[in-house]
C-alpha atoms as a PDB file:
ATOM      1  CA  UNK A   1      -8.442 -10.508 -37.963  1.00  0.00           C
ATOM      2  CA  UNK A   2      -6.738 -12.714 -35.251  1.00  0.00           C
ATOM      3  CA  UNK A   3      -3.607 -10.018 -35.496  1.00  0.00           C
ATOM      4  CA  UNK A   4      -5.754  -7.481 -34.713  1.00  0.00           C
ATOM      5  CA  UNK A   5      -7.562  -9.057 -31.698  1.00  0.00           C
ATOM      6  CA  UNK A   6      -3.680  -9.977 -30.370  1.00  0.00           C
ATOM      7  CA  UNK A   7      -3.293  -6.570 -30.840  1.00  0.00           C
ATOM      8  CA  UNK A   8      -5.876  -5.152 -29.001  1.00  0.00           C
ATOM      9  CA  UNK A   9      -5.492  -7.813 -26.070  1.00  0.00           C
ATOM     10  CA  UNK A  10      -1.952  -6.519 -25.862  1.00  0.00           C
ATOM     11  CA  UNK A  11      -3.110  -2.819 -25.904  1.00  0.00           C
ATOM     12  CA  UNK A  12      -5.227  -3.278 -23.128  1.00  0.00           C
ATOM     13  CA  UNK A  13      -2.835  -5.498 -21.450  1.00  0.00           C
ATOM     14  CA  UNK A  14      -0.459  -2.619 -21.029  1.00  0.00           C
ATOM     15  CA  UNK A  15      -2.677   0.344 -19.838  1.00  0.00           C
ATOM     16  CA  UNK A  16      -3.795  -2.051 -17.688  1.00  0.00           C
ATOM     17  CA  UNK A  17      -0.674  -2.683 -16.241  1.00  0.00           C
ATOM     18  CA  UNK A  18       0.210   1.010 -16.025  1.00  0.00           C
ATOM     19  CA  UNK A  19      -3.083   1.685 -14.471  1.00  0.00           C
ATOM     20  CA  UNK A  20      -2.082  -0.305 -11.367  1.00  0.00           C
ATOM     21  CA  UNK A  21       1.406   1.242 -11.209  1.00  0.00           C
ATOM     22  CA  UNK A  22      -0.070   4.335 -10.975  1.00  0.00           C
ATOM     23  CA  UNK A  23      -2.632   3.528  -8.144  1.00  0.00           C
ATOM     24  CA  UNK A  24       0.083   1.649  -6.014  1.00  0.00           C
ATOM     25  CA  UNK A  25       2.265   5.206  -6.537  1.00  0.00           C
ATOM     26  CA  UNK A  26      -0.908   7.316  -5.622  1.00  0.00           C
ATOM     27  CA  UNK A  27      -1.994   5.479  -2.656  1.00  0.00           C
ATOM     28  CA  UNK A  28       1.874   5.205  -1.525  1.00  0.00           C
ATOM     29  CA  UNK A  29       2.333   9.004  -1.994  1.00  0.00           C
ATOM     30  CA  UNK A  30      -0.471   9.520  -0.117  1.00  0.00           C
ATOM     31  CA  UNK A  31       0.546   7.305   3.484  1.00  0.00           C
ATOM     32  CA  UNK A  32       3.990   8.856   3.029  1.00  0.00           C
ATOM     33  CA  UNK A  33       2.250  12.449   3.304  1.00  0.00           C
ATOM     34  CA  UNK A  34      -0.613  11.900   5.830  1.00  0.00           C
ATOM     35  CA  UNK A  35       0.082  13.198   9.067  1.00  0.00           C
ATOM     36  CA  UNK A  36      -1.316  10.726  11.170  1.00  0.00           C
ATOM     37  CA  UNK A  37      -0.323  13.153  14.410  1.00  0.00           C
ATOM     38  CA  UNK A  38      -3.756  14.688  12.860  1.00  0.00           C
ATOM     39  CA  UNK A  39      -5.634  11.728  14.051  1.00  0.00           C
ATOM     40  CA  UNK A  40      -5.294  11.842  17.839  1.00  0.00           C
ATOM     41  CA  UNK A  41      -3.369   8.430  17.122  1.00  0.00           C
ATOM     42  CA  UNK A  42       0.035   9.041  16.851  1.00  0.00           C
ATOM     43  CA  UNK A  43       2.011   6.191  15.172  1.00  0.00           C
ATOM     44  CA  UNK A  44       5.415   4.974  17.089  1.00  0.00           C
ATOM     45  CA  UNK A  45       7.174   1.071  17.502  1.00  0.00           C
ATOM     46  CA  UNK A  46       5.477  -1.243  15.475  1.00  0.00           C
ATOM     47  CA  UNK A  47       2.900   1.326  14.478  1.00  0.00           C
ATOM     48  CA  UNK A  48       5.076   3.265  12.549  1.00  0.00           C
ATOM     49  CA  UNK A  49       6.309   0.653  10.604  1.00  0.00           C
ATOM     50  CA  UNK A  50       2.938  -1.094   9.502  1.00  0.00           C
ATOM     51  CA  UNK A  51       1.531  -0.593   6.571  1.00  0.00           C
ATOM     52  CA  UNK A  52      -1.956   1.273   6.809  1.00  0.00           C
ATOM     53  CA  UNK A  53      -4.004  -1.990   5.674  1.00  0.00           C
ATOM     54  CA  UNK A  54      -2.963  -3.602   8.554  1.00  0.00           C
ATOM     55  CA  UNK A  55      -5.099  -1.526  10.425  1.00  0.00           C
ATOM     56  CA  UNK A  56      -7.125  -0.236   8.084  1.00  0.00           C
ATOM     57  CA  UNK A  57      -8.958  -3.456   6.889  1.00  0.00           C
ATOM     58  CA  UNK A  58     -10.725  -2.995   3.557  1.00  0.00           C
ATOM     59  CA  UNK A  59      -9.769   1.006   3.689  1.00  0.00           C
ATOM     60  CA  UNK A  60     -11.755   1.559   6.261  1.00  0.00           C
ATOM     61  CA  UNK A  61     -10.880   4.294   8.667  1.00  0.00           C
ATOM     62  CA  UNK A  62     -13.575   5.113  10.746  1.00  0.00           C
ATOM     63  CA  UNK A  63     -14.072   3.092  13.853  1.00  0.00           C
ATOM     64  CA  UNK A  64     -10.707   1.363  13.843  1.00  0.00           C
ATOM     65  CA  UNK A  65      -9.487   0.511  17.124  1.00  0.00           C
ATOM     66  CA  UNK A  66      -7.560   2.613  19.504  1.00  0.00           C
ATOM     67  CA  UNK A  67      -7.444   0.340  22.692  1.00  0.00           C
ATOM     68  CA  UNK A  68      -4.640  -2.133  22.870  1.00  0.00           C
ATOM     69  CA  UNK A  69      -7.136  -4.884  22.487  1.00  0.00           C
ATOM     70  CA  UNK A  70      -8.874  -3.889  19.705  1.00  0.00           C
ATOM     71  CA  UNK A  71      -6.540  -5.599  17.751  1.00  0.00           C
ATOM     72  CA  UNK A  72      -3.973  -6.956  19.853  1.00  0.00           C
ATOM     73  CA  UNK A  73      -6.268 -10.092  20.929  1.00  0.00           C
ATOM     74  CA  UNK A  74      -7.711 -12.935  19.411  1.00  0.00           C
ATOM     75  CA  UNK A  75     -11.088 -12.792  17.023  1.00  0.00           C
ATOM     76  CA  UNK A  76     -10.427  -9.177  16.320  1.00  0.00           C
ATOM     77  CA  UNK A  77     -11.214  -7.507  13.122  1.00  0.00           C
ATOM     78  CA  UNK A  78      -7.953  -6.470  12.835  1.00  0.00           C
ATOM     79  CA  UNK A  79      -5.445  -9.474  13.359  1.00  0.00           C
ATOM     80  CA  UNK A  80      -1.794  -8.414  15.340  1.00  0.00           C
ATOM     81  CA  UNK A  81       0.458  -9.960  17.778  1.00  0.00           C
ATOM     82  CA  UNK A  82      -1.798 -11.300  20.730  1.00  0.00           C
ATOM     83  CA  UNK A  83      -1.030 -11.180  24.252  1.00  0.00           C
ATOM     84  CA  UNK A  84       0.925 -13.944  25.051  1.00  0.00           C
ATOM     85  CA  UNK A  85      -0.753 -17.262  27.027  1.00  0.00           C
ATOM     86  CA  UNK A  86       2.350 -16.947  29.343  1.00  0.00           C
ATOM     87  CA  UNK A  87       1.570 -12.599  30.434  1.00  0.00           C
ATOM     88  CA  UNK A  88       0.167 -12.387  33.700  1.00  0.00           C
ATOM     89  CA  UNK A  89      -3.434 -12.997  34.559  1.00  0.00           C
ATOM     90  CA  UNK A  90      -5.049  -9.044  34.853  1.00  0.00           C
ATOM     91  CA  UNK A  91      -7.989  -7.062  34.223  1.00  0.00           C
ATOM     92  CA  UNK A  92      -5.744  -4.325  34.093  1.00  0.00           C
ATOM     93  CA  UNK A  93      -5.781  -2.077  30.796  1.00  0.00           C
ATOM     94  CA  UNK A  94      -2.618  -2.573  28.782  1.00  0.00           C
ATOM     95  CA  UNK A  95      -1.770   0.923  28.926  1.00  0.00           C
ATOM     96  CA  UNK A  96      -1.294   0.578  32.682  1.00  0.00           C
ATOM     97  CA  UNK A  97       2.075  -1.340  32.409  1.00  0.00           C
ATOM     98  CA  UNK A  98       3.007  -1.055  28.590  1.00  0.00           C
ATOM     99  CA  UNK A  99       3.776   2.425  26.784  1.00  0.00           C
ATOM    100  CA  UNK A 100       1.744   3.522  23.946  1.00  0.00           C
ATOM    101  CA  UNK A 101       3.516   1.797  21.111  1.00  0.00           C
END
């Protein structure tokens, strides 16, 4: 009886385990093929490079941010590099000195 419980255990164990390989192949076929040109938001610098949860917390897609400080500033949903204490004091958009990145 106990030999046939390890069995099982194991059973499951491994189609488990090939479950999740193929999810993390699915969902990484699918970024590699999604035009994201489609989106009005086209992805170049450190865009490009991210993976898609960094922006897309929780797989959300609607409503993530397009303005530079939708993210890029503290207490933000989605957490990246924040302006720096030493930029220059400005109520000027970001997009008025930096290129889309």
């Amino acid at each position: 009886m106990q030999k046939t419980g390890r069995i099982i255990a194991g059973l499951f164990a491994c189609a488990l385990a090939l479950w999740a390989v193929q999810a993390s192949a699915a969902t990484e076929s699918i970024s590699r093929s999604f035009n994201h040109m489609t989106t009005g938001f086209p992805l170049s610098g450190g865009h490009a490079t991210a993976a898609c949860e960094t922006c897309h917390v929780g797989g959300v897609f609607k409503g993530t941010p397009r303005a530079c400080d939708g993210c890029h500033a503290m207490g933000k949903r989605v957490i990246a590099t924040p302006k720096p204490n030493s930029h220059i004091v400005t109520d000027a958009p970001c997009e008025s000195c930096h290129f889309f990145a």
